[in-house]
Protein backbone atom coordinates (compact mmCIF):
# COMPACT_ATOMS: atom_id res chain seq x y z
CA UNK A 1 -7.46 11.14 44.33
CA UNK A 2 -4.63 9.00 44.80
CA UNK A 3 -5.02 7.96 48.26
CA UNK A 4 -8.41 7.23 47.31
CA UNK A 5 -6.82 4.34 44.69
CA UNK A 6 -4.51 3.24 47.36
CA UNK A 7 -6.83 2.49 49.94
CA UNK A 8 -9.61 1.10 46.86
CA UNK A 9 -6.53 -1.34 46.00
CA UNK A 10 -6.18 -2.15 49.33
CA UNK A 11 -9.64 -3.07 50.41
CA UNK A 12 -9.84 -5.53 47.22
CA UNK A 13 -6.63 -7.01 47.85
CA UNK A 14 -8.26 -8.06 51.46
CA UNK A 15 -11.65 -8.79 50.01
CA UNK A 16 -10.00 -11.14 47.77
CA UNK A 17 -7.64 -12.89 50.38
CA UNK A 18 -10.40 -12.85 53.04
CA UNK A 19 -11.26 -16.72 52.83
CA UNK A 20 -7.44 -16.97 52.42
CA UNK A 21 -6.25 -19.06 55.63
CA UNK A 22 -2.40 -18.38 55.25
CA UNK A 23 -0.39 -15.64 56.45
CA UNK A 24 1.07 -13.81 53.03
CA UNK A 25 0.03 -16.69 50.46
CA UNK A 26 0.81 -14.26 47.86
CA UNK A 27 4.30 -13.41 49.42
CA UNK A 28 4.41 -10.23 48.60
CA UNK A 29 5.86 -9.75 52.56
CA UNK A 30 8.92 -12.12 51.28
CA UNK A 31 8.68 -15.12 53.07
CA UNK A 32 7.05 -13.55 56.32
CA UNK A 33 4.78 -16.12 58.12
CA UNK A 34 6.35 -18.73 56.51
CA UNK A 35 9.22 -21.29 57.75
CA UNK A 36 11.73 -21.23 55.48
CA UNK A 37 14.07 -24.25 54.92
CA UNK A 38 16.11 -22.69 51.98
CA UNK A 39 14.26 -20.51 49.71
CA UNK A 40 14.05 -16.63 48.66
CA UNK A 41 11.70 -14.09 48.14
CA UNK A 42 11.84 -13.50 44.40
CA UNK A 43 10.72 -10.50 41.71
CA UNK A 44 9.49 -13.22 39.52
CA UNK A 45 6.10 -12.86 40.13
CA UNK A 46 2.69 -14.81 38.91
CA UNK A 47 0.36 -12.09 38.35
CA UNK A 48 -0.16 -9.14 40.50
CA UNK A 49 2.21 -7.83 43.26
CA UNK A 50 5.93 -7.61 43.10
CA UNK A 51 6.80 -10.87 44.88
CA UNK A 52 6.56 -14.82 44.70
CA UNK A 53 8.34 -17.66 46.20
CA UNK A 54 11.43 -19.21 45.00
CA UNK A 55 13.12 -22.66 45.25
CA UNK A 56 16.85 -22.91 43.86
CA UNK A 57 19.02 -26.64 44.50
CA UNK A 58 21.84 -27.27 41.75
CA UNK A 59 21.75 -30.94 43.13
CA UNK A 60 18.63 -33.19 44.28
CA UNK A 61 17.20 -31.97 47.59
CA UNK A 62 14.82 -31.16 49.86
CA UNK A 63 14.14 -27.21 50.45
CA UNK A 64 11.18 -24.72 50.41
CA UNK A 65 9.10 -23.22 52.86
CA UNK A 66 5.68 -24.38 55.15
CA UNK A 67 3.29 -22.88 56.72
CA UNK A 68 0.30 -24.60 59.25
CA UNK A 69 -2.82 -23.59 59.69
CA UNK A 70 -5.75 -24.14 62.30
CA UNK A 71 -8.28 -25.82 60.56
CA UNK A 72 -11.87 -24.05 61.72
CA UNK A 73 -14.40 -26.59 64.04
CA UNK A 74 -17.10 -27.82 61.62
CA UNK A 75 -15.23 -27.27 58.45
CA UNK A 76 -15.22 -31.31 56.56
CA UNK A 77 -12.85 -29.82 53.50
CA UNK A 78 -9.99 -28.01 52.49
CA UNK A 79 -9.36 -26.50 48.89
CA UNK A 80 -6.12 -25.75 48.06
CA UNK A 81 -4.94 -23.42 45.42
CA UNK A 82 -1.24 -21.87 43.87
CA UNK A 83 0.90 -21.12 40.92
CA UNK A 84 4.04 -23.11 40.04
CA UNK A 85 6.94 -22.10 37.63
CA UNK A 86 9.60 -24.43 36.85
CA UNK A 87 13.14 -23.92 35.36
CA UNK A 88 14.76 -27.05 34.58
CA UNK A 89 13.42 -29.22 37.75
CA UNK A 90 14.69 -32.52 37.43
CA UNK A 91 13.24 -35.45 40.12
CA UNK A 92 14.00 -38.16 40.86
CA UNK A 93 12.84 -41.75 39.77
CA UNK A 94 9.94 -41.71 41.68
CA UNK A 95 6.65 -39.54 40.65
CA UNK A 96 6.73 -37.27 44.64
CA UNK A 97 10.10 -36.69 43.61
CA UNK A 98 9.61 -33.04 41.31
CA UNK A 99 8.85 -29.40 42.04
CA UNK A 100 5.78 -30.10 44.09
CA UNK A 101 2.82 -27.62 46.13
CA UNK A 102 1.84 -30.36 48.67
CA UNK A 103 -0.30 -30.65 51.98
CA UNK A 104 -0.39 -33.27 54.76
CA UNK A 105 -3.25 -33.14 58.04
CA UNK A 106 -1.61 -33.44 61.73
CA UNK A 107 -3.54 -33.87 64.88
CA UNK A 108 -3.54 -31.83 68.01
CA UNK A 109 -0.02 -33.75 69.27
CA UNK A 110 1.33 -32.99 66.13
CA UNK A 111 1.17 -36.32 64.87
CA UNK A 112 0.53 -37.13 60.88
CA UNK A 113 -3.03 -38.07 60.50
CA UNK A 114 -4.26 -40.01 56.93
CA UNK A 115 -0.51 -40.53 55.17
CA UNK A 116 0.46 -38.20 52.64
CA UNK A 117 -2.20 -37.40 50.50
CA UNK A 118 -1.71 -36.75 46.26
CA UNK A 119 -0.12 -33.65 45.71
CA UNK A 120 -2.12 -30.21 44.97
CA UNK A 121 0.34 -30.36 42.03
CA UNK A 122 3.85 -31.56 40.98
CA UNK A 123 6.31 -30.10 37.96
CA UNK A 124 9.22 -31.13 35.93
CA UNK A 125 11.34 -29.67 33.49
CA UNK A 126 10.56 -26.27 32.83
CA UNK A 127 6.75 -24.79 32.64
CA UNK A 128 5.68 -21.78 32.61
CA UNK A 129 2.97 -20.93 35.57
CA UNK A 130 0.66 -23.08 35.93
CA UNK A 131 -2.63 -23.25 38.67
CA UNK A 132 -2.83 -25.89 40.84
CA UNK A 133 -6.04 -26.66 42.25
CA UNK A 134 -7.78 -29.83 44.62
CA UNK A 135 -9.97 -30.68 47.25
CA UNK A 136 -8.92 -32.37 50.46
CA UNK A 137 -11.43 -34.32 52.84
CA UNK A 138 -10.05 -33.31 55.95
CA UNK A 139 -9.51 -36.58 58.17
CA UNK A 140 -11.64 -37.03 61.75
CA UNK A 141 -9.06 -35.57 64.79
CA UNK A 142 -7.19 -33.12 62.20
CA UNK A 143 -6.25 -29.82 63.84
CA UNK A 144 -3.80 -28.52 61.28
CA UNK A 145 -3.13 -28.76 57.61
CA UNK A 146 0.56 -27.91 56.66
CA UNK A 147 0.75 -26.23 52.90
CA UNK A 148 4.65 -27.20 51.65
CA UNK A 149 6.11 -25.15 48.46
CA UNK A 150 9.42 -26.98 47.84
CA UNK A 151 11.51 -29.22 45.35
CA UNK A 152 11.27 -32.66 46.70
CA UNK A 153 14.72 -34.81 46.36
CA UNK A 154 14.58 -32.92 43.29
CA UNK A 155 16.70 -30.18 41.71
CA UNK A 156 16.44 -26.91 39.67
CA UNK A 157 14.18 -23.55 40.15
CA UNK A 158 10.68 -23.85 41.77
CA UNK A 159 8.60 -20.96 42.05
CA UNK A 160 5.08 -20.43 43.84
CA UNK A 161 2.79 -17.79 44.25
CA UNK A 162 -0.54 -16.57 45.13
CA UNK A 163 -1.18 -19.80 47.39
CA UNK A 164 -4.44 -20.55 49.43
CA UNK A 165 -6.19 -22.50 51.45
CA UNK A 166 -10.01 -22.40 52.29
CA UNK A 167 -11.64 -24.74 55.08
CA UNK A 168 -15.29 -25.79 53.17
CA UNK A 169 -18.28 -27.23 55.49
C-alpha cells in the first residue's frame, strides 16, 4: 500500500508542475537549477514539501538566485506566479528597492529586450506569505525570460517558494 501512496504523490506532484517552466520552482532540490548569488535552501517552507528559498543580507544588497528559461515559439504571454515571506526587509528609498520576485525578457544575444518590467511582487517589513501573481506580454525577438528571487539594495530575510512560470498563446 505504501508504495502505492508514494508513487500517487508523485504523479500529482508532476501533474501539478507540468505547465511549470522552471527547473525545481518549488525548491524542494535546494537551490538545484538555479544560479545562486548568495542564498540558502531553507526548512521554512510555504505549503507543501520540506524546502523554500531563502534570502539573508544584515546590510542593503543585492543577492538571491535566477533562473532562465526558453520561452516556447508561438507563446505571446508569460504568467508568473510565487510566495514571498519577509522578516524585517528594509529597502531603500526607491519603490524596486525591497524583497522583490521579478522578471526581465532577453533576446537570443542575450541582450535586455523591453526595460525592466513592474515587478511580479515586492515586500517590506515583515509579512507573512503572500502569492504573487501577473501577466507579462512577452516582447517581439524575446528568447528567454529570467525569473529573479532576491532582496534588491535591500536588507533583511526574503523567502520564496513554489515559483512558476507558464508561456500562454
Amino acid at each position: 500500500m505504501r508504495p502505492f501512496l508514494i508513487l500517487a504523490t508523485l504523479l500529482n506532484t508532476a501533474i501539478a508542475q507540468a505547465d511549470n517552466a522552471l527547473v525545481n520552482g518549488d525548491f524542494e532540490l535546494g537551490l538545484s537549477g538555479w544560479i545562486n548569488d548568495g542564498a540558502a535552501a531553507s526548512t521554512v517552507e510555504h505549503a507543501q514539501g520540506e524546502r523554500a528559498c531563502v534570502v539573508r543580507l544584515p546590510v542593503a544588497g543585492w543577492s538571491g538566485v535566477h533562473q532562465s528559461v526558453a520561452i516556447p515559439a508561438g507563446r505571446s504571454q508569460a504568467k508568473v506566479t510565487g510566495w514571498t515571506r519577509a522578516d524585517s526587509v528594509r529597502g531603500g528609498k526607491e519603490n524596486w528597492e525591497r524583497g522583490r520576485i521579478s522578471i526581465d525578457f532577453h533576446n537570443a544575444k542575450g541582450d535586455t529586450l523591453g526595460g525592466y518590467p513592474p515587478a511580479v511582487g515586492q515586500v517590506r517589513g515583515r509579512i507573512g506569505w503572500t502569492r504573487m501573481e501577473r501577466l507579462y506580454a512577452i516582447p517581439s525577438g524575446a528568447a528567454t525570460l529570467r525569473i529573479e528571487c532576491g532582496l534588491g539594495n535591500s536588507s533583511g530575510t526574503l523567502y520564496c517558494d513554489d515559483l512558476s512560470v507558464e508561456f500562454l498563446p
